[in-house]
PDB file of N, CA and C in Angstrom:
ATOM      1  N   UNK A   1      36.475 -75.830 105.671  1.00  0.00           N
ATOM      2  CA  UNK A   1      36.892 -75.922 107.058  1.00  0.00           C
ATOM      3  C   UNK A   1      38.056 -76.896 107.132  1.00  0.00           C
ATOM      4  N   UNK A   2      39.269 -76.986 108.184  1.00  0.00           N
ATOM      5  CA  UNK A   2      40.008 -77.705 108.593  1.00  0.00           C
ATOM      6  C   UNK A   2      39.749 -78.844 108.702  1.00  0.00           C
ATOM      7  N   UNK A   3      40.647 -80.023 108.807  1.00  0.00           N
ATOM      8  CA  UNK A   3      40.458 -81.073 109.293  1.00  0.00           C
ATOM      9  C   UNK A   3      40.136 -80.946 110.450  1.00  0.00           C
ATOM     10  N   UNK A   4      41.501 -80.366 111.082  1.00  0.00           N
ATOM     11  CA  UNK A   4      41.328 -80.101 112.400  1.00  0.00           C
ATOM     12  C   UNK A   4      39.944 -79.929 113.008  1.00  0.00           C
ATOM     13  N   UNK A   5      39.552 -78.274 112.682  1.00  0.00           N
ATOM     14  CA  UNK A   5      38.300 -78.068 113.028  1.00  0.00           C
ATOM     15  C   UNK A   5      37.194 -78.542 112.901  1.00  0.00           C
ATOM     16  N   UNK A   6      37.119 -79.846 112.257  1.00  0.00           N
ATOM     17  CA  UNK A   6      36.291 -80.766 112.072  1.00  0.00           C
ATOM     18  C   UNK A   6      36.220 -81.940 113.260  1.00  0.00           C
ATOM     19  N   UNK A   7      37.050 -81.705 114.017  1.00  0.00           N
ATOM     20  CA  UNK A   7      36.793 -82.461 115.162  1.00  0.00           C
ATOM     21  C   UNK A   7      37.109 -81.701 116.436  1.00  0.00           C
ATOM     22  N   UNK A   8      36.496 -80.657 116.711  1.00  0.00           N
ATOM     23  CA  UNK A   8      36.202 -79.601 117.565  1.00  0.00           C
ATOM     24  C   UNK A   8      35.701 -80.490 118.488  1.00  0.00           C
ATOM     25  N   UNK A   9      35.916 -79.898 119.949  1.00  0.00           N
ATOM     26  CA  UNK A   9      34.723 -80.288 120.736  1.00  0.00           C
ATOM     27  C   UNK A   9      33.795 -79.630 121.159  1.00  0.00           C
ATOM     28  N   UNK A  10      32.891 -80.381 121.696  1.00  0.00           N
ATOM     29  CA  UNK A  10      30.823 -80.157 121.233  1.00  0.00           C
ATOM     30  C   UNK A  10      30.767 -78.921 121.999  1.00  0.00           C
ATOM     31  N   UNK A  11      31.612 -77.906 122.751  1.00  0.00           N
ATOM     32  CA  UNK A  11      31.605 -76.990 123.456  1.00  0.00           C
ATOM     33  C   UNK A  11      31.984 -75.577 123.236  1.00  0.00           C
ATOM     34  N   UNK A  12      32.568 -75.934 121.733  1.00  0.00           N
ATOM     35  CA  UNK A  12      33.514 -74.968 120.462  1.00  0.00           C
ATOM     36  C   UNK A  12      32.091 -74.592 119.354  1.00  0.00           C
ATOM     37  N   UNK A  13      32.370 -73.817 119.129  1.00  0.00           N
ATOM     38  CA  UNK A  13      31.786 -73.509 117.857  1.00  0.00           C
ATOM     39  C   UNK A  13      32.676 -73.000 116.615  1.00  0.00           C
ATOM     40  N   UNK A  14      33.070 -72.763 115.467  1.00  0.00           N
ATOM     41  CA  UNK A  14      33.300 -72.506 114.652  1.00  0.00           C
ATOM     42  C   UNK A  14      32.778 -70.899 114.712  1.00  0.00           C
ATOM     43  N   UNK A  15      33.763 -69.981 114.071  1.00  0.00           N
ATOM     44  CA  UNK A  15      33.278 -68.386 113.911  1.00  0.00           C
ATOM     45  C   UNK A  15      31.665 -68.482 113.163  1.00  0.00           C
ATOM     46  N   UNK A  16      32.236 -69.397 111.467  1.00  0.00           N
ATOM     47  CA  UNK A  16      30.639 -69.625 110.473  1.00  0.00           C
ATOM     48  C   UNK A  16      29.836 -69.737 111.378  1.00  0.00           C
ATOM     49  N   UNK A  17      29.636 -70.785 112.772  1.00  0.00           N
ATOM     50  CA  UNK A  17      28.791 -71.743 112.640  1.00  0.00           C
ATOM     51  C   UNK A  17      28.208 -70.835 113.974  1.00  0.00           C
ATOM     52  N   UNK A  18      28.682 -69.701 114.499  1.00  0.00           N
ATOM     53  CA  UNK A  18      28.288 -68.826 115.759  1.00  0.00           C
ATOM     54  C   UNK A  18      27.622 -67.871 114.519  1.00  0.00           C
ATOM     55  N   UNK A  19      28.367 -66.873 113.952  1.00  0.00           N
ATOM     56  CA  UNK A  19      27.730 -66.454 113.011  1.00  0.00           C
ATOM     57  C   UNK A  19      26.344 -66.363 112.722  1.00  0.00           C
ATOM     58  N   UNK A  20      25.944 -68.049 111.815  1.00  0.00           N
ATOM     59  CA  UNK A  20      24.956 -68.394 111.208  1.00  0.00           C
ATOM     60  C   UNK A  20      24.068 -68.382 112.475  1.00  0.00           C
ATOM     61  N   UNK A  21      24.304 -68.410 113.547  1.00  0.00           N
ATOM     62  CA  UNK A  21      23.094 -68.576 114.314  1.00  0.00           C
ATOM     63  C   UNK A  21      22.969 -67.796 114.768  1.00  0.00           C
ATOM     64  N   UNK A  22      23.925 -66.290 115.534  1.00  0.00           N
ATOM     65  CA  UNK A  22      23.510 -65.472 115.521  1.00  0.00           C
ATOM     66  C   UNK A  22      22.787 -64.462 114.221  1.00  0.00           C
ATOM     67  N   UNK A  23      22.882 -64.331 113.047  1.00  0.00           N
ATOM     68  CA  UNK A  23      22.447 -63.870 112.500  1.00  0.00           C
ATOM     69  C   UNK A  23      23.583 -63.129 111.473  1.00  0.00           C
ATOM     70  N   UNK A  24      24.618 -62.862 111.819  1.00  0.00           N
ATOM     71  CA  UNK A  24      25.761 -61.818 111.727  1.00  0.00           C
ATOM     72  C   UNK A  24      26.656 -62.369 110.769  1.00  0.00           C
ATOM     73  N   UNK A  25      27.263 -61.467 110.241  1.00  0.00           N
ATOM     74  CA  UNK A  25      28.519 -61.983 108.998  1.00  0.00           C
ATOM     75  C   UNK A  25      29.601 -62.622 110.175  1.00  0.00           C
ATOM     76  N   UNK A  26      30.368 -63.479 109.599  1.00  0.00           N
ATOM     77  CA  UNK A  26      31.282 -63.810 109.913  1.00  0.00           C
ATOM     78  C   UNK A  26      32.154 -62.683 110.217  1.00  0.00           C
ATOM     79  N   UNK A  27      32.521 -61.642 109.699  1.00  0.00           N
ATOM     80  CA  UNK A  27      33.265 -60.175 110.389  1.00  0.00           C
ATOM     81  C   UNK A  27      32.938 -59.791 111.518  1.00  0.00           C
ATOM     82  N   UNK A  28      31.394 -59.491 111.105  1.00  0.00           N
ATOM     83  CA  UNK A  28      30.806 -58.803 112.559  1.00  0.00           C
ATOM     84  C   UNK A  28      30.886 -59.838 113.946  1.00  0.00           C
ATOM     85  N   UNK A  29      31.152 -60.869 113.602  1.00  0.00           N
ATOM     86  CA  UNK A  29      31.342 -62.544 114.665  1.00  0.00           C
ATOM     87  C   UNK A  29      32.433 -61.996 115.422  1.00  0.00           C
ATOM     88  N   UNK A  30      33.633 -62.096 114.484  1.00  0.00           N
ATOM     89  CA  UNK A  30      35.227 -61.877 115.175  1.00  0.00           C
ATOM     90  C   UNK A  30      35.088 -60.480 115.719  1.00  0.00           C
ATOM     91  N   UNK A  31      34.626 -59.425 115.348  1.00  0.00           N
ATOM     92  CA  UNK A  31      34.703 -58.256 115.983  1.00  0.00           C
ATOM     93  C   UNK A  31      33.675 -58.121 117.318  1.00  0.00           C
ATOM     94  N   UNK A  32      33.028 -59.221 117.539  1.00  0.00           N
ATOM     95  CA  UNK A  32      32.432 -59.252 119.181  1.00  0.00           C
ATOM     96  C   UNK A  32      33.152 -60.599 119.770  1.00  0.00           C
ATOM     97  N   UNK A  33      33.970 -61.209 119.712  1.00  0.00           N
ATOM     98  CA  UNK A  33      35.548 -61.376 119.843  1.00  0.00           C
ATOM     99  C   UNK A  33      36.633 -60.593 120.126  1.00  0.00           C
ATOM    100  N   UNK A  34      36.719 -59.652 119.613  1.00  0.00           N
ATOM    101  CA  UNK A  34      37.676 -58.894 119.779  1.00  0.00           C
ATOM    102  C   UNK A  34      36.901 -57.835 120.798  1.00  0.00           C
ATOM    103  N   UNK A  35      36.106 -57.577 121.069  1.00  0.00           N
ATOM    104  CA  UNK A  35      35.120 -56.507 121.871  1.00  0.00           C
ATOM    105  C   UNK A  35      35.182 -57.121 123.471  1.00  0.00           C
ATOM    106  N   UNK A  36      35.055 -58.472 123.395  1.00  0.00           N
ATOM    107  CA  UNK A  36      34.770 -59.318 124.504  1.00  0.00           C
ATOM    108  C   UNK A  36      33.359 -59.811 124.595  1.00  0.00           C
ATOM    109  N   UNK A  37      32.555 -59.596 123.584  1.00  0.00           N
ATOM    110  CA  UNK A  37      31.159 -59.836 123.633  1.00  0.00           C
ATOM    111  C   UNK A  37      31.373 -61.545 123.827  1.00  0.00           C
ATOM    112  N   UNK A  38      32.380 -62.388 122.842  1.00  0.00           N
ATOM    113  CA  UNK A  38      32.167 -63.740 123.304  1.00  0.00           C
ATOM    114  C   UNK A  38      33.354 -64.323 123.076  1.00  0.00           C
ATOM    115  N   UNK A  39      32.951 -65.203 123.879  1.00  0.00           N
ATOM    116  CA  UNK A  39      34.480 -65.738 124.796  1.00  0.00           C
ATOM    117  C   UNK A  39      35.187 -66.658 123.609  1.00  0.00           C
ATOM    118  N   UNK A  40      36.424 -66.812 123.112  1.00  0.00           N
ATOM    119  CA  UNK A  40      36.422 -67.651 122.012  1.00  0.00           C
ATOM    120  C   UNK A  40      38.193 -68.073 122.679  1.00  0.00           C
ATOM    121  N   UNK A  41      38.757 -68.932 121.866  1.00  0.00           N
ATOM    122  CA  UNK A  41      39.951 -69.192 121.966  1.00  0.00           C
ATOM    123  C   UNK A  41      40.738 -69.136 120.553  1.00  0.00           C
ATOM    124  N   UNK A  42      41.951 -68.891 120.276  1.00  0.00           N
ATOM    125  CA  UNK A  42      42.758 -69.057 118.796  1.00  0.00           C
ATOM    126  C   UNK A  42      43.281 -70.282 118.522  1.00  0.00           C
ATOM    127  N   UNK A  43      42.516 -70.530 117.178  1.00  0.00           N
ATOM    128  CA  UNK A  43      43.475 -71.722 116.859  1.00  0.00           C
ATOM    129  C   UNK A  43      43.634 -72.087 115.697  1.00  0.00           C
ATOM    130  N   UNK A  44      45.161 -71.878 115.812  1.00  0.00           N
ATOM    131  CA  UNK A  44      45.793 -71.238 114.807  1.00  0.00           C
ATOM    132  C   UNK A  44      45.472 -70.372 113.988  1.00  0.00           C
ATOM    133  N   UNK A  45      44.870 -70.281 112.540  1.00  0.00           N
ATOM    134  CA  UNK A  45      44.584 -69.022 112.066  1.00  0.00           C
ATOM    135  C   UNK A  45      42.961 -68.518 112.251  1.00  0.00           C
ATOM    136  N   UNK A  46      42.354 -69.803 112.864  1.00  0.00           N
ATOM    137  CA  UNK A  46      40.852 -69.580 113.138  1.00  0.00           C
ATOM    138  C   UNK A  46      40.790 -69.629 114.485  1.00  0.00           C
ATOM    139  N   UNK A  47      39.261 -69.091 115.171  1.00  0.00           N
ATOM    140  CA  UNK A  47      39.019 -68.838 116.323  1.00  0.00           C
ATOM    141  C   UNK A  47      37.579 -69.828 116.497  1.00  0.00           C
ATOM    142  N   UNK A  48      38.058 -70.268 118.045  1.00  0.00           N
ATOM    143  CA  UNK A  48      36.745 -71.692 117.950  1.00  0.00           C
ATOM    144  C   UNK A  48      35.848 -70.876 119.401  1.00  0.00           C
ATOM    145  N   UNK A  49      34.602 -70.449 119.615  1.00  0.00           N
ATOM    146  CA  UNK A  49      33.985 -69.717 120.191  1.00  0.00           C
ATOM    147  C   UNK A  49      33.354 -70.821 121.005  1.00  0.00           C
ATOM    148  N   UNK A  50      32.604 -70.356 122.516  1.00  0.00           N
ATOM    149  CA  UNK A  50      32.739 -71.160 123.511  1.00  0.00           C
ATOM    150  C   UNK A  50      31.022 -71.143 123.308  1.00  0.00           C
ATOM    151  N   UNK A  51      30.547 -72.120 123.000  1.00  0.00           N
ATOM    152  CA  UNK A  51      28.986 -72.328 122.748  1.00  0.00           C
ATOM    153  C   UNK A  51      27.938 -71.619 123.902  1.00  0.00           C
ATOM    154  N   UNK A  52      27.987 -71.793 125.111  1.00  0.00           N
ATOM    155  CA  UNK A  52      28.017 -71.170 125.919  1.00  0.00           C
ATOM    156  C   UNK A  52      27.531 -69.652 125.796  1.00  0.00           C
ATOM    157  N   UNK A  53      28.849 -68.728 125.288  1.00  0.00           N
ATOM    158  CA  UNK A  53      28.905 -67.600 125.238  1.00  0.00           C
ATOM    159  C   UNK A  53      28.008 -67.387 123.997  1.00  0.00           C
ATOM    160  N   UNK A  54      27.951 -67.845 123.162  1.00  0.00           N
ATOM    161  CA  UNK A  54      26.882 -67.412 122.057  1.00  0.00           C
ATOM    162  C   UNK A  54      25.492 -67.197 122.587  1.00  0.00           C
ATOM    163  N   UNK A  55      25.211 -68.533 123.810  1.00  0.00           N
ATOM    164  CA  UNK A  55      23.867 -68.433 124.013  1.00  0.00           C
ATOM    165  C   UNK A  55      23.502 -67.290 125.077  1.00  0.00           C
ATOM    166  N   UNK A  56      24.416 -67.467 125.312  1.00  0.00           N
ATOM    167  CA  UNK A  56      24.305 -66.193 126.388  1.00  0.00           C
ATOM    168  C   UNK A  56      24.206 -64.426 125.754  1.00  0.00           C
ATOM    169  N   UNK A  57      25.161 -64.517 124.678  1.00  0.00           N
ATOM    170  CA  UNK A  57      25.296 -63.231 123.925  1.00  0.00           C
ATOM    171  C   UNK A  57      23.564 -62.885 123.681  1.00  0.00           C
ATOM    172  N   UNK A  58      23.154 -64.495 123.034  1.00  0.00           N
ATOM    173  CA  UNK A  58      21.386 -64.194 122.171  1.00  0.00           C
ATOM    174  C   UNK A  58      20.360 -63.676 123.315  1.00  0.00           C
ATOM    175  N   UNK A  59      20.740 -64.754 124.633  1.00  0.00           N
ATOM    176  CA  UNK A  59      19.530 -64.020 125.630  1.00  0.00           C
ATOM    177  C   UNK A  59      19.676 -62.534 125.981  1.00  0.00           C
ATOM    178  N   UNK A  60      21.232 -62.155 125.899  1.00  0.00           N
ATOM    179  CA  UNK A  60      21.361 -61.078 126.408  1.00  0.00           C
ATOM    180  C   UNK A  60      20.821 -59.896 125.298  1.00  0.00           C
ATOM    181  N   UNK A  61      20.981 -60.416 124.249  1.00  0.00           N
ATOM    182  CA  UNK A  61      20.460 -59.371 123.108  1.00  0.00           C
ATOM    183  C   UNK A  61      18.587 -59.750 122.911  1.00  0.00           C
ATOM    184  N   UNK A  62      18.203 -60.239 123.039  1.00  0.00           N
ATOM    185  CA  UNK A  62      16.768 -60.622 123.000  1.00  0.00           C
ATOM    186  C   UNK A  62      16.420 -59.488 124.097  1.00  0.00           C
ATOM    187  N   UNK A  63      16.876 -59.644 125.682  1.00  0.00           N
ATOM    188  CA  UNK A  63      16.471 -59.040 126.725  1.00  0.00           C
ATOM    189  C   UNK A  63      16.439 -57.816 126.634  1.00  0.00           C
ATOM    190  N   UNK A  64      17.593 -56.908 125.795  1.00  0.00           N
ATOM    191  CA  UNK A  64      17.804 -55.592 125.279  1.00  0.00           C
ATOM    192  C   UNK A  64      16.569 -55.326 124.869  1.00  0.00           C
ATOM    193  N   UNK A  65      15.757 -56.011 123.536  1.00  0.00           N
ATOM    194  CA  UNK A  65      15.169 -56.167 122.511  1.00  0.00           C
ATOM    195  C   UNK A  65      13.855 -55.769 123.106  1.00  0.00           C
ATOM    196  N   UNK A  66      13.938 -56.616 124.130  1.00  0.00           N
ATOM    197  CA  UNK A  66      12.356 -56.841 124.913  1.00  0.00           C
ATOM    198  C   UNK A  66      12.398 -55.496 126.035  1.00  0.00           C
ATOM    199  N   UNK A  67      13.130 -55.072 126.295  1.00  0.00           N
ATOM    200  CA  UNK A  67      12.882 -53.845 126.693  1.00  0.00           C
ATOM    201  C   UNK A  67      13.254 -52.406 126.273  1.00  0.00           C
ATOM    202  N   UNK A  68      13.600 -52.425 125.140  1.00  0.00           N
ATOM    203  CA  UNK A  68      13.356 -51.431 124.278  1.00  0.00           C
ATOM    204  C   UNK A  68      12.260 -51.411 123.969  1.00  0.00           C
ATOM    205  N   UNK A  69      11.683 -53.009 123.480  1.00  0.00           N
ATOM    206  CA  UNK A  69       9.908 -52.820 122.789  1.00  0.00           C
ATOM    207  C   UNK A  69       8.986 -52.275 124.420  1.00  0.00           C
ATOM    208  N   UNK A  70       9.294 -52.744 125.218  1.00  0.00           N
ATOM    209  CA  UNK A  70       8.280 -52.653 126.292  1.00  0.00           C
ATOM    210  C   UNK A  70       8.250 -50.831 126.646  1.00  0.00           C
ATOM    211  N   UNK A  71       9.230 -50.745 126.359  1.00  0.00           N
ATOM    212  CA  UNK A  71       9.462 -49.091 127.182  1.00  0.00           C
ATOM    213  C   UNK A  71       8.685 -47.902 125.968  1.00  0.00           C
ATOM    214  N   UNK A  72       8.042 -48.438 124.864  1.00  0.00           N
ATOM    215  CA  UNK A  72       7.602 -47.773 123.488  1.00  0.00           C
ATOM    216  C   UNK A  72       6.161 -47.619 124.412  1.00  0.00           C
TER     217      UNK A  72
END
Protein backbone atom coordinates (compact mmCIF):
# COMPACT_ATOMS: atom_id res chain seq x y z
CA UNK A 1 0.00 0.00 0.00
CA UNK A 2 0.96 3.76 -0.43
CA UNK A 3 2.25 5.95 1.92
CA UNK A 4 -0.26 8.03 1.08
CA UNK A 5 -2.98 5.56 1.57
CA UNK A 6 -1.73 4.83 4.75
CA UNK A 7 -3.08 7.82 6.15
CA UNK A 8 -6.58 7.68 4.71
CA UNK A 9 -9.28 8.98 6.63
CA UNK A 10 -11.32 6.69 9.10
CA UNK A 11 -14.27 7.20 6.52
CA UNK A 12 -12.17 5.71 3.35
CA UNK A 13 -11.58 2.33 2.98
CA UNK A 14 -8.99 0.89 0.80
CA UNK A 15 -10.45 -1.38 -2.40
CA UNK A 16 -8.26 -4.70 -0.27
CA UNK A 17 -9.65 -3.63 2.82
CA UNK A 18 -13.69 -3.29 1.39
CA UNK A 19 -12.96 -6.40 -0.44
CA UNK A 20 -11.75 -8.48 2.55
CA UNK A 21 -14.81 -7.69 4.32
CA UNK A 22 -17.09 -8.02 1.88
CA UNK A 23 -15.98 -11.28 0.92
CA UNK A 24 -15.04 -10.50 -2.86
CA UNK A 25 -11.74 -10.32 -4.89
CA UNK A 26 -10.42 -7.16 -5.15
CA UNK A 27 -11.76 -7.15 -9.09
CA UNK A 28 -15.11 -8.01 -8.25
CA UNK A 29 -14.68 -4.72 -5.47
CA UNK A 30 -13.82 -2.16 -8.38
CA UNK A 31 -16.43 -3.58 -10.67
CA UNK A 32 -19.33 -2.64 -8.01
CA UNK A 33 -17.53 0.73 -8.30
CA UNK A 34 -17.83 1.00 -11.55
CA UNK A 35 -21.66 -0.41 -11.42
CA UNK A 36 -22.45 2.22 -8.70
CA UNK A 37 -22.99 -0.45 -6.12
CA UNK A 38 -20.42 1.70 -3.86
CA UNK A 39 -19.65 5.01 -3.62
CA UNK A 40 -15.77 5.38 -3.82
CA UNK A 41 -13.55 8.32 -4.92
CA UNK A 42 -10.03 8.12 -7.27
CA UNK A 43 -6.94 8.55 -5.99
CA UNK A 44 -4.65 8.57 -8.13
CA UNK A 45 -4.11 5.12 -9.42
CA UNK A 46 -6.18 3.59 -6.46
CA UNK A 47 -9.75 4.05 -5.39
CA UNK A 48 -10.53 4.83 -1.55
CA UNK A 49 -14.35 3.56 -0.96
CA UNK A 50 -16.71 5.44 1.40
CA UNK A 51 -17.07 3.03 4.58
CA UNK A 52 -20.48 3.86 4.78
CA UNK A 53 -21.34 2.46 1.42
CA UNK A 54 -19.81 -0.92 2.12
CA UNK A 55 -22.04 -1.22 5.10
CA UNK A 56 -24.79 -0.44 3.46
CA UNK A 57 -23.94 -2.61 0.24
CA UNK A 58 -23.71 -5.83 3.22
CA UNK A 59 -27.21 -4.96 4.77
CA UNK A 60 -28.51 -4.57 1.49
CA UNK A 61 -27.17 -7.95 0.31
CA UNK A 62 -27.98 -9.88 3.60
CA UNK A 63 -31.74 -8.45 3.12
CA UNK A 64 -31.78 -9.98 -0.54
CA UNK A 65 -30.43 -13.16 1.19
CA UNK A 66 -33.10 -13.21 3.84
CA UNK A 67 -35.73 -13.07 1.50
CA UNK A 68 -34.86 -15.31 -0.97
CA UNK A 69 -34.43 -17.88 2.07
CA UNK A 70 -37.87 -16.84 3.48
CA UNK A 71 -39.83 -17.06 0.16
CA UNK A 72 -38.38 -21.14 -0.16
Amino acid sequence: MSRDLQSTPKNYVSTKEAAEDLGYTVQHTRLLIRQGYLEAIKFGRDWLIVRESVAEYKARRENTSDDLTSNL
